[in-house]
PDB file of N, CA and C in Angstrom:
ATOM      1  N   UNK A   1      65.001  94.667 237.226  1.00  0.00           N
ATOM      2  CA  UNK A   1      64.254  94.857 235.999  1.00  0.00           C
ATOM      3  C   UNK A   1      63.647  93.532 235.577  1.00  0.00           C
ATOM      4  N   UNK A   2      62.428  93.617 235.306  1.00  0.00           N
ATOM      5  CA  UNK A   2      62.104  92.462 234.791  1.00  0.00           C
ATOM      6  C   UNK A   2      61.730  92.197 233.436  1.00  0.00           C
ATOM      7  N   UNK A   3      61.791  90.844 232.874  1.00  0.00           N
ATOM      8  CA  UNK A   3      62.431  90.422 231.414  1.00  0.00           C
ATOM      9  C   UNK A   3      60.478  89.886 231.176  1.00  0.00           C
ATOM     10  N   UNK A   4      59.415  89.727 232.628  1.00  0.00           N
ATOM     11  CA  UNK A   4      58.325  89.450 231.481  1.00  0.00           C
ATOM     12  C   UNK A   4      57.661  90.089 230.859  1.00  0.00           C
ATOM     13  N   UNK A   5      57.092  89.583 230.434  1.00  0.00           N
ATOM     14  CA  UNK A   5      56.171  90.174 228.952  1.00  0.00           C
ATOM     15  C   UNK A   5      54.598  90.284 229.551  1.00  0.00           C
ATOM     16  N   UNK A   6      54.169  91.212 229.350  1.00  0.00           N
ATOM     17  CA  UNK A   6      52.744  91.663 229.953  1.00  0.00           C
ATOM     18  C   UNK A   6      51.749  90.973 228.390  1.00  0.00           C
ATOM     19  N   UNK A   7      51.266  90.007 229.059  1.00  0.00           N
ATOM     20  CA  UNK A   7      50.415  89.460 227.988  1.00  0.00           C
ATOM     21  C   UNK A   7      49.232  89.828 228.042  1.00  0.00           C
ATOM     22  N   UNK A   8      48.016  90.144 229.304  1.00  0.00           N
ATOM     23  CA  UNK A   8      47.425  90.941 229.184  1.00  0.00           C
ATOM     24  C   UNK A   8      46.900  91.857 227.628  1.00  0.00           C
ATOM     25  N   UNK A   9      47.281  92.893 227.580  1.00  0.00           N
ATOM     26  CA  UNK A   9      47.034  93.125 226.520  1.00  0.00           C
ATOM     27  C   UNK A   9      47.030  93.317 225.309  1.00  0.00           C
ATOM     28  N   UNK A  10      47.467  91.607 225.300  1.00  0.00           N
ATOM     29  CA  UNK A  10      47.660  91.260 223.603  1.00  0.00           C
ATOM     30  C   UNK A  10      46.087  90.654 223.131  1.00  0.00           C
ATOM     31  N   UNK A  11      46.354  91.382 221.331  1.00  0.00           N
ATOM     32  CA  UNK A  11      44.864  91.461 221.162  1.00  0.00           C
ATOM     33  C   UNK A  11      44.639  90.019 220.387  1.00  0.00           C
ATOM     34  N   UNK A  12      43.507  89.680 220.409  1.00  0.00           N
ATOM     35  CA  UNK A  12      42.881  88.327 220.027  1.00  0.00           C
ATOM     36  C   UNK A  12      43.155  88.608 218.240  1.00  0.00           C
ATOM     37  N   UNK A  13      43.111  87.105 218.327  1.00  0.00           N
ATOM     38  CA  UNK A  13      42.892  87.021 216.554  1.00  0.00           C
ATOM     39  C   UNK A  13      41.910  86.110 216.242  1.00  0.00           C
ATOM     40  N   UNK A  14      41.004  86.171 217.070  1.00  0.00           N
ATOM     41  CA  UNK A  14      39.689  85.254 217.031  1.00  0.00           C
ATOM     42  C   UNK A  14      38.817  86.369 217.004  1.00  0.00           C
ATOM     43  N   UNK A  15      38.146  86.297 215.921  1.00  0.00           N
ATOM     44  CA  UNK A  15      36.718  86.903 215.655  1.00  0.00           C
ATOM     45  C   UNK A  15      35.759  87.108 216.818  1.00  0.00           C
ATOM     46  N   UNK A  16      35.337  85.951 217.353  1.00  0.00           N
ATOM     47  CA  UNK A  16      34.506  85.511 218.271  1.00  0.00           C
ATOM     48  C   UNK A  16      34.725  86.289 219.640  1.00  0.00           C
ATOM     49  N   UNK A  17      35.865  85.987 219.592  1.00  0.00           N
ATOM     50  CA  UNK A  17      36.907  86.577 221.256  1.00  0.00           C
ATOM     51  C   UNK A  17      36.953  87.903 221.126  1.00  0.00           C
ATOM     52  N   UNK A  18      37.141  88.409 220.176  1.00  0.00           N
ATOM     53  CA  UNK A  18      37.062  90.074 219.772  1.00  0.00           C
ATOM     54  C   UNK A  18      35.540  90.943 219.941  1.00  0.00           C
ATOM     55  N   UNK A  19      34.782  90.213 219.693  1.00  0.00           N
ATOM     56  CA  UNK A  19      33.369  90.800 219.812  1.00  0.00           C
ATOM     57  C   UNK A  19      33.101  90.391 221.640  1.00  0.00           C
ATOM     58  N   UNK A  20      33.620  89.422 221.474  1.00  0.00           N
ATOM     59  CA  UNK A  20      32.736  89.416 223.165  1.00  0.00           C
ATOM     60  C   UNK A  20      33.770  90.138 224.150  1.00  0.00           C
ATOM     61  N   UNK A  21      35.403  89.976 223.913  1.00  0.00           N
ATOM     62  CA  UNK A  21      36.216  90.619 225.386  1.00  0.00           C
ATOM     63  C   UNK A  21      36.686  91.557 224.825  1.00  0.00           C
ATOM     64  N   UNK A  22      37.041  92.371 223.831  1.00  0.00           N
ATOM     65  CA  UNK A  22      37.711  93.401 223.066  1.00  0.00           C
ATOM     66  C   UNK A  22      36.267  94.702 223.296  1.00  0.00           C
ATOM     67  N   UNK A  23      35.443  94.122 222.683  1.00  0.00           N
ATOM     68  CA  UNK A  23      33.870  95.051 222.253  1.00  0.00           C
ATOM     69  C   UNK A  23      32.881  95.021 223.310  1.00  0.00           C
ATOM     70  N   UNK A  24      32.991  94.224 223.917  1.00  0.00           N
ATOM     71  CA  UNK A  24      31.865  93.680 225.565  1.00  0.00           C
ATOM     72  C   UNK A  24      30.613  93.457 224.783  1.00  0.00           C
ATOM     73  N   UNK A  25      30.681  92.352 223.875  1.00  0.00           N
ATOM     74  CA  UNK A  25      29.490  92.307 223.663  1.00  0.00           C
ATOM     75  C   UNK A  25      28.915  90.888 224.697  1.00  0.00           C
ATOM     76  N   UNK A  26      27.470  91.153 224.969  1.00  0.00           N
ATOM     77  CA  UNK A  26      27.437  90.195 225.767  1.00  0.00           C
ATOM     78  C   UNK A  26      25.193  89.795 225.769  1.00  0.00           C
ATOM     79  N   UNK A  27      25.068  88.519 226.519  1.00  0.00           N
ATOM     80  CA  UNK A  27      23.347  88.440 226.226  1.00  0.00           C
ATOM     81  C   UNK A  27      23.042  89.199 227.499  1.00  0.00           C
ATOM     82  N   UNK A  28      21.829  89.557 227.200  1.00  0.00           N
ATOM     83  CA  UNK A  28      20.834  90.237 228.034  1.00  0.00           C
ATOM     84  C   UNK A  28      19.807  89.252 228.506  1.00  0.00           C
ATOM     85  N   UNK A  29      19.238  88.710 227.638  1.00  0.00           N
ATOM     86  CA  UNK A  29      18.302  88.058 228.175  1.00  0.00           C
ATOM     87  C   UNK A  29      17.998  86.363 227.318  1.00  0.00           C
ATOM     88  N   UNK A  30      17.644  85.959 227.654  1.00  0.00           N
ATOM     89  CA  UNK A  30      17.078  84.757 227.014  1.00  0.00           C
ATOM     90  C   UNK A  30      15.456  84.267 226.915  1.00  0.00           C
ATOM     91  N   UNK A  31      14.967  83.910 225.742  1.00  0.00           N
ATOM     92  CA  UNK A  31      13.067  83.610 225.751  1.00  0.00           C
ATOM     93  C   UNK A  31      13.546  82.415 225.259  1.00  0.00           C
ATOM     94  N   UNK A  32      13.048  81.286 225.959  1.00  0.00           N
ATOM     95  CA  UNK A  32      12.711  79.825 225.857  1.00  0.00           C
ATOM     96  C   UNK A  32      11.771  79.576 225.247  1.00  0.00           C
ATOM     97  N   UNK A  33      11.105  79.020 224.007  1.00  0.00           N
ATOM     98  CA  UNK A  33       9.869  78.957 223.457  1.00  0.00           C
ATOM     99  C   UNK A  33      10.063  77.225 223.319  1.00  0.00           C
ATOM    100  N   UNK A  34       9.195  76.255 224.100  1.00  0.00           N
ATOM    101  CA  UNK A  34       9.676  74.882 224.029  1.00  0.00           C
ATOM    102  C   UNK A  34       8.466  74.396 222.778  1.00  0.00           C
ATOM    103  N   UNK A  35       7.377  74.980 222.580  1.00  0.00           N
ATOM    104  CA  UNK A  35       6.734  74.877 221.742  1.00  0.00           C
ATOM    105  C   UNK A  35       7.092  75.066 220.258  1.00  0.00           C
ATOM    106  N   UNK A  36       7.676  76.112 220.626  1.00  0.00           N
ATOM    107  CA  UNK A  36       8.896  76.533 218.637  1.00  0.00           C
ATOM    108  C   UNK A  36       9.890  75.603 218.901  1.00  0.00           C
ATOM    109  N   UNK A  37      10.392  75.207 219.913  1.00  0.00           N
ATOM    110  CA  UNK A  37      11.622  74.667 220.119  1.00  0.00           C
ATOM    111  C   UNK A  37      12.958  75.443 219.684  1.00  0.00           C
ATOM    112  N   UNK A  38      12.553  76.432 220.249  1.00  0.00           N
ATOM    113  CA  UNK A  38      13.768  77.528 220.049  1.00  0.00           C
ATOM    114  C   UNK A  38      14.238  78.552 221.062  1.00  0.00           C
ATOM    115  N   UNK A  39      15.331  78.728 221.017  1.00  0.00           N
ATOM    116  CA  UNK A  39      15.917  79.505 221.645  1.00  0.00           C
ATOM    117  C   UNK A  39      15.910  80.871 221.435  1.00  0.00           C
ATOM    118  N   UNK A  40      15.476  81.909 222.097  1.00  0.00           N
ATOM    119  CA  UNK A  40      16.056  83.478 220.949  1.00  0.00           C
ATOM    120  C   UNK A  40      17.030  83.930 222.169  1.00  0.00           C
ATOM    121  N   UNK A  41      18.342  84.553 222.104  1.00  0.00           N
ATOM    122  CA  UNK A  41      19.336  85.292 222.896  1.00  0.00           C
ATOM    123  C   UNK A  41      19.240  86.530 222.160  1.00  0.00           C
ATOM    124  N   UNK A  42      19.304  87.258 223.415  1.00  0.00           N
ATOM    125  CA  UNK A  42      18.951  88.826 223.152  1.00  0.00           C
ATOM    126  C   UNK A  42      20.087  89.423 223.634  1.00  0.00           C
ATOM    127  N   UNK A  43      20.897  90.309 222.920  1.00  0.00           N
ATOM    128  CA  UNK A  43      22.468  90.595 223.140  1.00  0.00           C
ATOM    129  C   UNK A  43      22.616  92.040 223.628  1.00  0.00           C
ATOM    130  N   UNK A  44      22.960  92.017 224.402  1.00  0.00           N
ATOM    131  CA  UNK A  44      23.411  94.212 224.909  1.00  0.00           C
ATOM    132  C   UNK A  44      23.845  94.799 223.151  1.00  0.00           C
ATOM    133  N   UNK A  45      23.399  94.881 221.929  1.00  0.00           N
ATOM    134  CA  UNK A  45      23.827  95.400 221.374  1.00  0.00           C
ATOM    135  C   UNK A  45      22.189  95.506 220.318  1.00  0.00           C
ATOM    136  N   UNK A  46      21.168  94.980 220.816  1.00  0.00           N
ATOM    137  CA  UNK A  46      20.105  94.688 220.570  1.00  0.00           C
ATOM    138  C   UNK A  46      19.718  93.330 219.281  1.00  0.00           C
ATOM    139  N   UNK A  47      21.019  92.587 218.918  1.00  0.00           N
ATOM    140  CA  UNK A  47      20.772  92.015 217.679  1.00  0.00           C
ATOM    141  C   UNK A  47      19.867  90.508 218.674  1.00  0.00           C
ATOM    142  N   UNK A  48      19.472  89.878 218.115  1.00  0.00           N
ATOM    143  CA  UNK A  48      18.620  88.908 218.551  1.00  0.00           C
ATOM    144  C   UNK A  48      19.244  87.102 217.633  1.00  0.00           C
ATOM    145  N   UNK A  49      19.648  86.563 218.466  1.00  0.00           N
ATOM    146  CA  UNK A  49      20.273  85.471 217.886  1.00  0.00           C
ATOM    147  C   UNK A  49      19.387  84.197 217.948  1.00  0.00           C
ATOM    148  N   UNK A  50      18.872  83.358 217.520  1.00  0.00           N
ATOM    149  CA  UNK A  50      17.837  82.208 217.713  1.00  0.00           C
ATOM    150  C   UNK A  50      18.677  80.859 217.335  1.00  0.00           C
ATOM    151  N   UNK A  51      18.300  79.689 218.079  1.00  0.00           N
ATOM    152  CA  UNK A  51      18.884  78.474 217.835  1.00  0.00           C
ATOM    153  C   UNK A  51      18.576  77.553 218.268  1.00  0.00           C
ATOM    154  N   UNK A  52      18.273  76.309 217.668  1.00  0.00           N
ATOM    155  CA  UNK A  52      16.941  75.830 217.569  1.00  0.00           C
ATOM    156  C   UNK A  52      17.611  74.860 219.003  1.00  0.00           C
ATOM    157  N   UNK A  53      16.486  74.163 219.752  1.00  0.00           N
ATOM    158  CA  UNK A  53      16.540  73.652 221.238  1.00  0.00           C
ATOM    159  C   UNK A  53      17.316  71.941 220.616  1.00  0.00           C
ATOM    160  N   UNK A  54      16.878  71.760 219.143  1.00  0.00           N
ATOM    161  CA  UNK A  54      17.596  70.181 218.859  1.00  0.00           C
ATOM    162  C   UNK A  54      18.866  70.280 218.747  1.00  0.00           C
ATOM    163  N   UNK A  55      19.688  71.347 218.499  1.00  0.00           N
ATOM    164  CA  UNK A  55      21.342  71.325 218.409  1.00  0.00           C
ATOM    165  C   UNK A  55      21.973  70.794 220.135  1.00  0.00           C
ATOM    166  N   UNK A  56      20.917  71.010 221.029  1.00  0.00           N
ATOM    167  CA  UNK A  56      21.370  70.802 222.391  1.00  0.00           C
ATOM    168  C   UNK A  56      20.688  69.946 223.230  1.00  0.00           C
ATOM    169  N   UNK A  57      21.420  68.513 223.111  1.00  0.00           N
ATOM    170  CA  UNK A  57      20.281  67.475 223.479  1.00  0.00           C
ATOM    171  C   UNK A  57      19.503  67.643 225.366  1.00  0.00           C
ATOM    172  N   UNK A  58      20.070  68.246 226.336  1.00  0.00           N
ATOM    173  CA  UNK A  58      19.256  68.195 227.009  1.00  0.00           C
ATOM    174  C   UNK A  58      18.584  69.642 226.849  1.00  0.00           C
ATOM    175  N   UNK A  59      18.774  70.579 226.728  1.00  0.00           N
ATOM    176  CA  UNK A  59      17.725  71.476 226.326  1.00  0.00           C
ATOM    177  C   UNK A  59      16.655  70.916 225.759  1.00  0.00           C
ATOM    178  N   UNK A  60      16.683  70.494 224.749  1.00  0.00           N
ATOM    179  CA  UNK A  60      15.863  69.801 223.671  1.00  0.00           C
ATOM    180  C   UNK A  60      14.925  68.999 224.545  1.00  0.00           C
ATOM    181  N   UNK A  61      15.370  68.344 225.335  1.00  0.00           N
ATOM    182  CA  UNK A  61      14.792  67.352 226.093  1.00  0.00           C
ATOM    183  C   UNK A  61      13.863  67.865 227.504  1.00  0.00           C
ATOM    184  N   UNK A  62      13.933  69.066 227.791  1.00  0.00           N
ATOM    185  CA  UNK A  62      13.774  69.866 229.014  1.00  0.00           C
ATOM    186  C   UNK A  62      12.273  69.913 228.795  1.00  0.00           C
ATOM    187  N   UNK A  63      11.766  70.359 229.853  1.00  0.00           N
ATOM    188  CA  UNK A  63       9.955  71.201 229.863  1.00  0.00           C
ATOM    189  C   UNK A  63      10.498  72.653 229.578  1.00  0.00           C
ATOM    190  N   UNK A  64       9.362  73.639 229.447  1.00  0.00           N
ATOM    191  CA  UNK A  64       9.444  74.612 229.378  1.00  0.00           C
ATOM    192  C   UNK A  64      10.032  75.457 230.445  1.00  0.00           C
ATOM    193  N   UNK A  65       9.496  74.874 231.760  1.00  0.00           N
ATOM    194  CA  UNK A  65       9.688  75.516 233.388  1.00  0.00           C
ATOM    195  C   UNK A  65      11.284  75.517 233.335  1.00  0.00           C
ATOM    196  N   UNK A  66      11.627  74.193 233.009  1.00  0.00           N
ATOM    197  CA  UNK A  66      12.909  74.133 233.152  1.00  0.00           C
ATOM    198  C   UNK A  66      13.914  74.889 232.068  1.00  0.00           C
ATOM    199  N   UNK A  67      13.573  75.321 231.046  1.00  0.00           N
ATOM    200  CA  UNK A  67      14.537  75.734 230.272  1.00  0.00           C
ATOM    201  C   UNK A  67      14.255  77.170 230.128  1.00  0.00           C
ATOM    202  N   UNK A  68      13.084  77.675 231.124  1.00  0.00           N
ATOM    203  CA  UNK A  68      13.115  79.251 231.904  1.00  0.00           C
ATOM    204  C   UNK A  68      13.743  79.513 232.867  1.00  0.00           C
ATOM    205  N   UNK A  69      14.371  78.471 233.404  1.00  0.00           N
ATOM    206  CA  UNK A  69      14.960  78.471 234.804  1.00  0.00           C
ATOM    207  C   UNK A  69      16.222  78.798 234.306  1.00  0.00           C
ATOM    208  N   UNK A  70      16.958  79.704 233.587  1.00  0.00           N
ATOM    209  CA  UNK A  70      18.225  79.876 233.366  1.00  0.00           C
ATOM    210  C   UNK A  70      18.830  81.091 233.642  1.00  0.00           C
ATOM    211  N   UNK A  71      20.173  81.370 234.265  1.00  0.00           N
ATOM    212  CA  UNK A  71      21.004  82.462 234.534  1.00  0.00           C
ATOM    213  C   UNK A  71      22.269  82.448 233.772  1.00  0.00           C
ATOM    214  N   UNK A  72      22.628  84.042 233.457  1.00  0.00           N
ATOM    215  CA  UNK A  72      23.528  83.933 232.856  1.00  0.00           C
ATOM    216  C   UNK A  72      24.682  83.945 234.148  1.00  0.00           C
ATOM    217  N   UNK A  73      25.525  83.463 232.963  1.00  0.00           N
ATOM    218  CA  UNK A  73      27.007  83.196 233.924  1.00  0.00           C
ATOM    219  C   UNK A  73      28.424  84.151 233.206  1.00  0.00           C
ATOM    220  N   UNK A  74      28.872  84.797 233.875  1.00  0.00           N
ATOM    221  CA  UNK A  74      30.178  85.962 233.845  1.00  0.00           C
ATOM    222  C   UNK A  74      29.980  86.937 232.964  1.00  0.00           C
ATOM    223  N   UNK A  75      28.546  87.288 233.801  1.00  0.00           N
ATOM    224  CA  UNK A  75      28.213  88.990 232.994  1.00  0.00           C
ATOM    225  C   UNK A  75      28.076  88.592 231.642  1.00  0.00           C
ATOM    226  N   UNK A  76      27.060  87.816 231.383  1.00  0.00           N
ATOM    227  CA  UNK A  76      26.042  87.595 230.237  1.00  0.00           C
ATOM    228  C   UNK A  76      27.750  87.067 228.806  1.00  0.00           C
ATOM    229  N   UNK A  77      28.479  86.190 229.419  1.00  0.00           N
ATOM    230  CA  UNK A  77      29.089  85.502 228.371  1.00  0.00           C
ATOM    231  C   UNK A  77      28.650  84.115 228.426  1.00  0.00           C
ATOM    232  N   UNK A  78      27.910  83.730 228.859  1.00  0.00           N
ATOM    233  CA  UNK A  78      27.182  82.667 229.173  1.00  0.00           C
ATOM    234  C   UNK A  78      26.222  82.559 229.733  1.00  0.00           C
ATOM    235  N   UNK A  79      25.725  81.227 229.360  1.00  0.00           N
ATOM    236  CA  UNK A  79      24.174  80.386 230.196  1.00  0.00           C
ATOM    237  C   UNK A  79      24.464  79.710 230.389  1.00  0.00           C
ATOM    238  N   UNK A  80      23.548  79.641 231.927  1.00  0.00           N
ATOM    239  CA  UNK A  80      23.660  77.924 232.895  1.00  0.00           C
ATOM    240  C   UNK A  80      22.233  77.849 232.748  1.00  0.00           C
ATOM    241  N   UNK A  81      22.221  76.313 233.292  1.00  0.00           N
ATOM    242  CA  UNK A  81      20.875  76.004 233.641  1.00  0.00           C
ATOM    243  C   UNK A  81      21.622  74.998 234.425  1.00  0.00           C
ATOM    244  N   UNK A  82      21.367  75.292 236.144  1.00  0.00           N
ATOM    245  CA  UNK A  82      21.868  74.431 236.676  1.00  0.00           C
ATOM    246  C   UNK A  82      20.597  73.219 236.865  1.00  0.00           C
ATOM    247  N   UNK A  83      19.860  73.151 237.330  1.00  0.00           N
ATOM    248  CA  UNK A  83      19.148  71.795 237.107  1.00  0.00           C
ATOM    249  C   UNK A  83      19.233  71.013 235.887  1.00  0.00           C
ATOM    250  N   UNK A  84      19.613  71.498 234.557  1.00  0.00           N
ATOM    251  CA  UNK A  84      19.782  70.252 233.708  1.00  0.00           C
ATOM    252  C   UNK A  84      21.351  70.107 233.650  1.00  0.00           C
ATOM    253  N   UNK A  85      22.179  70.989 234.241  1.00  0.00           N
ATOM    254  CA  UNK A  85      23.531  70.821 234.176  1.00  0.00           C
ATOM    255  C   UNK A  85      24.467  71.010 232.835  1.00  0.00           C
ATOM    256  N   UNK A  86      23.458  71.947 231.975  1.00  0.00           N
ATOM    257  CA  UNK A  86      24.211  72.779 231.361  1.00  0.00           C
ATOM    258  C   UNK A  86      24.368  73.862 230.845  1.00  0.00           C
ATOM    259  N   UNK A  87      25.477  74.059 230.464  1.00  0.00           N
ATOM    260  CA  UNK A  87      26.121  75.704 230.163  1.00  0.00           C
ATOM    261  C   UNK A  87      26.103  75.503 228.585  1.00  0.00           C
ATOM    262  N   UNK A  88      26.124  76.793 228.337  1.00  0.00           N
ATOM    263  CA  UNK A  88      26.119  77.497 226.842  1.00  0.00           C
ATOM    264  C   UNK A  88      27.126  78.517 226.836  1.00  0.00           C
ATOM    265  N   UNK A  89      28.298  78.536 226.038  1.00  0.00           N
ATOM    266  CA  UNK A  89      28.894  80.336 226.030  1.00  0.00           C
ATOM    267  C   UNK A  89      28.309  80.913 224.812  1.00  0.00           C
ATOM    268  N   UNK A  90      28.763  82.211 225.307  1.00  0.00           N
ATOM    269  CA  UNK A  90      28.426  82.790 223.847  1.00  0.00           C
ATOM    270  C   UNK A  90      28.671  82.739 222.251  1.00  0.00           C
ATOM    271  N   UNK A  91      30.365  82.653 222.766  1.00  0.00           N
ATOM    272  CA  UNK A  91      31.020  82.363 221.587  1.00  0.00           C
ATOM    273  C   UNK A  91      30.317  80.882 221.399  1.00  0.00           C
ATOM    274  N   UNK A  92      29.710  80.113 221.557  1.00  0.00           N
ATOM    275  CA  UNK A  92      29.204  78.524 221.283  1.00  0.00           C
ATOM    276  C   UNK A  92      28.122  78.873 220.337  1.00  0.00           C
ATOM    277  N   UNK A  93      27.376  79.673 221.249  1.00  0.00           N
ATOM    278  CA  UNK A  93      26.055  79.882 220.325  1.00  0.00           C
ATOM    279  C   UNK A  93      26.552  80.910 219.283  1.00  0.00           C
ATOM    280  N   UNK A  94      27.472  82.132 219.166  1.00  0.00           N
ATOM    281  CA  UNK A  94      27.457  82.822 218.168  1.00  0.00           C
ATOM    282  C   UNK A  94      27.464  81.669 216.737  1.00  0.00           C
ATOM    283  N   UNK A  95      28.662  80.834 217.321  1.00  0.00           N
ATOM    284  CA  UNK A  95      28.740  80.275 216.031  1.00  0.00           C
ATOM    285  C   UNK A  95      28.105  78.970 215.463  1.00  0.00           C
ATOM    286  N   UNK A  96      27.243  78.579 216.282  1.00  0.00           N
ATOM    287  CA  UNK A  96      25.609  77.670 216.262  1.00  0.00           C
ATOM    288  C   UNK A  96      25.010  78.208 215.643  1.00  0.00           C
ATOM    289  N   UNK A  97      24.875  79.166 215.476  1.00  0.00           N
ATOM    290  CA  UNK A  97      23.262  80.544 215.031  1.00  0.00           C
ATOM    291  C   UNK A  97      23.784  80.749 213.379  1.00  0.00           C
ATOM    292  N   UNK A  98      25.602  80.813 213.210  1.00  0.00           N
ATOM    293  CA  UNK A  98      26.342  80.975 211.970  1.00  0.00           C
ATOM    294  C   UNK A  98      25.551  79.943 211.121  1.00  0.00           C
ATOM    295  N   UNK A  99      26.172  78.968 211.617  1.00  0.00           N
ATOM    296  CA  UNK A  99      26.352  77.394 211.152  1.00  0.00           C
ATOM    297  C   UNK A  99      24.939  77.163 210.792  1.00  0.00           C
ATOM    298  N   UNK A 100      23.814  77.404 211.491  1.00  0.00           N
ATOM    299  CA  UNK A 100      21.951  77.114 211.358  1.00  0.00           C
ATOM    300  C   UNK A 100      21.926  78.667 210.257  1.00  0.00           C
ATOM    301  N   UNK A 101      22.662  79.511 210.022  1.00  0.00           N
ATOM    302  CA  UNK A 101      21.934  80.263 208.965  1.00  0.00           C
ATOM    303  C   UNK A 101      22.212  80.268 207.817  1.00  0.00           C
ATOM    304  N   UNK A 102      24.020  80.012 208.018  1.00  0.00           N
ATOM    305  CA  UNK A 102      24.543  79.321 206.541  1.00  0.00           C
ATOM    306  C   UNK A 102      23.836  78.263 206.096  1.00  0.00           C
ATOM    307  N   UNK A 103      23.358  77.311 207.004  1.00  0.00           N
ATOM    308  CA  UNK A 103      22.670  76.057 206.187  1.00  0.00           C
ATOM    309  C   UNK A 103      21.407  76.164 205.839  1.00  0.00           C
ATOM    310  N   UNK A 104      20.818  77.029 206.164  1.00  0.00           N
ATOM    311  CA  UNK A 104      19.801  77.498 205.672  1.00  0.00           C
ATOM    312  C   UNK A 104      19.468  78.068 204.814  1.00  0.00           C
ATOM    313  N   UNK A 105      20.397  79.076 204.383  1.00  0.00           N
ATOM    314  CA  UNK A 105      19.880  79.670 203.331  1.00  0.00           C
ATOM    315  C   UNK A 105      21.131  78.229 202.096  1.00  0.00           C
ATOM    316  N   UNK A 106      21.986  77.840 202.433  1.00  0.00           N
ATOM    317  CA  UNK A 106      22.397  76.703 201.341  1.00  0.00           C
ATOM    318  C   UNK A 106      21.331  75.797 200.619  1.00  0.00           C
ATOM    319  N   UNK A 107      20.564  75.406 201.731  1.00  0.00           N
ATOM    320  CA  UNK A 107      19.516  74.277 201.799  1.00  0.00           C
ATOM    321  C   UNK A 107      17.743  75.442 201.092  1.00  0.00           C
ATOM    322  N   UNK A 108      17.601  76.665 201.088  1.00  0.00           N
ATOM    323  CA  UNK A 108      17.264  77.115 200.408  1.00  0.00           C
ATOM    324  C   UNK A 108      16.688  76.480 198.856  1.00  0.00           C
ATOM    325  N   UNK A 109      15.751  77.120 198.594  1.00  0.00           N
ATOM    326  CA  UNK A 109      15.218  76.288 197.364  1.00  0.00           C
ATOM    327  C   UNK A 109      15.387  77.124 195.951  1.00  0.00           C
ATOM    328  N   UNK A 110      15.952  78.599 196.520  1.00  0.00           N
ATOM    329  CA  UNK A 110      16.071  80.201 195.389  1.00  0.00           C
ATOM    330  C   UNK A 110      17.129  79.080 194.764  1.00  0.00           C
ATOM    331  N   UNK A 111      17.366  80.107 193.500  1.00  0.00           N
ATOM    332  CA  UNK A 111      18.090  79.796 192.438  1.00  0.00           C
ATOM    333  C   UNK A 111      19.230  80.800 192.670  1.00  0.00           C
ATOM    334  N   UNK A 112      20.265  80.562 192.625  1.00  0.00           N
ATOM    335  CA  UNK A 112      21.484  81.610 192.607  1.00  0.00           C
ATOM    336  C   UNK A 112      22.087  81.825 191.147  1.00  0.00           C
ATOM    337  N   UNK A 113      21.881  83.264 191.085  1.00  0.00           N
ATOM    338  CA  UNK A 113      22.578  83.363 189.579  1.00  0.00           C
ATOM    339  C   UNK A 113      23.882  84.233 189.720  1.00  0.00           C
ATOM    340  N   UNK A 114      25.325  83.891 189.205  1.00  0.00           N
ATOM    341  CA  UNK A 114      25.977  84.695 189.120  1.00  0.00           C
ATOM    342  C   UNK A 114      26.331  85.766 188.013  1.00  0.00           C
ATOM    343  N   UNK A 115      27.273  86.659 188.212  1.00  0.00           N
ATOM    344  CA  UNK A 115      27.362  87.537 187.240  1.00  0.00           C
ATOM    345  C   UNK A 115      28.641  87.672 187.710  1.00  0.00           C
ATOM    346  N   UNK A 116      29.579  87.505 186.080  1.00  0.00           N
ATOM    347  CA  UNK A 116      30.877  87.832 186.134  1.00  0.00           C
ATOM    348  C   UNK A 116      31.285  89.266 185.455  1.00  0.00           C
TER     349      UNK A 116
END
């Protein structure tokens, strides 16, 4: 009889980890725009995530050719770009895309009014 413990399928308590290995969420595709300097990731669930090419200094730094030249890596939980030699996961960018929208609308110029 054995005394281990099947860890397998113990469930995440990471947000992040839950949407991508619990839910299979995962990218479909990627559009390089080096002119916007942006990224858009296009997700099997149709939501569309964007993030700008300066959060990632050699992206940022790439031509266009080159930052079309990308494959995803382990069934769309990631991007490579092997000629500039780097990777992106998902969970990286989910919470890149967070972080650029929270500060955005913070940095916002609206007026927030509350109501108690």
């Amino acid at each position: 009889m054995s005394t281990l413990k099947k860890t397998t399928d113990k469930k995440s308590a990471d947000p992040f980890d839950k949407l991508i290995f619990e839910r299979g969420l995962r990218i479909s595709n990627v559009i390089a725009d080096k002119k916007q300097k942006t990224l858009l990731i296009i997700l099997n669930n149709t939501k569309v995530l964007r993030i700008r090419l300066s959060d990632y200094k050699k992206l940022n730094s790439a031509s266009q050719t080159q930052l079309s030249n990308w494959k995803l890596i382990g069934n769309g939980v990631g991007i490579g770009w092997s000629e500039l030699d780097e990777d992106l996961s998902l969970k990286g960018i989910i919470r890149t895309a967070a972080l650029n929208s929270a500060l955005e609308s913070l940095e916002s110029k609206r007026e927030f009014s509350f109501v108690a």
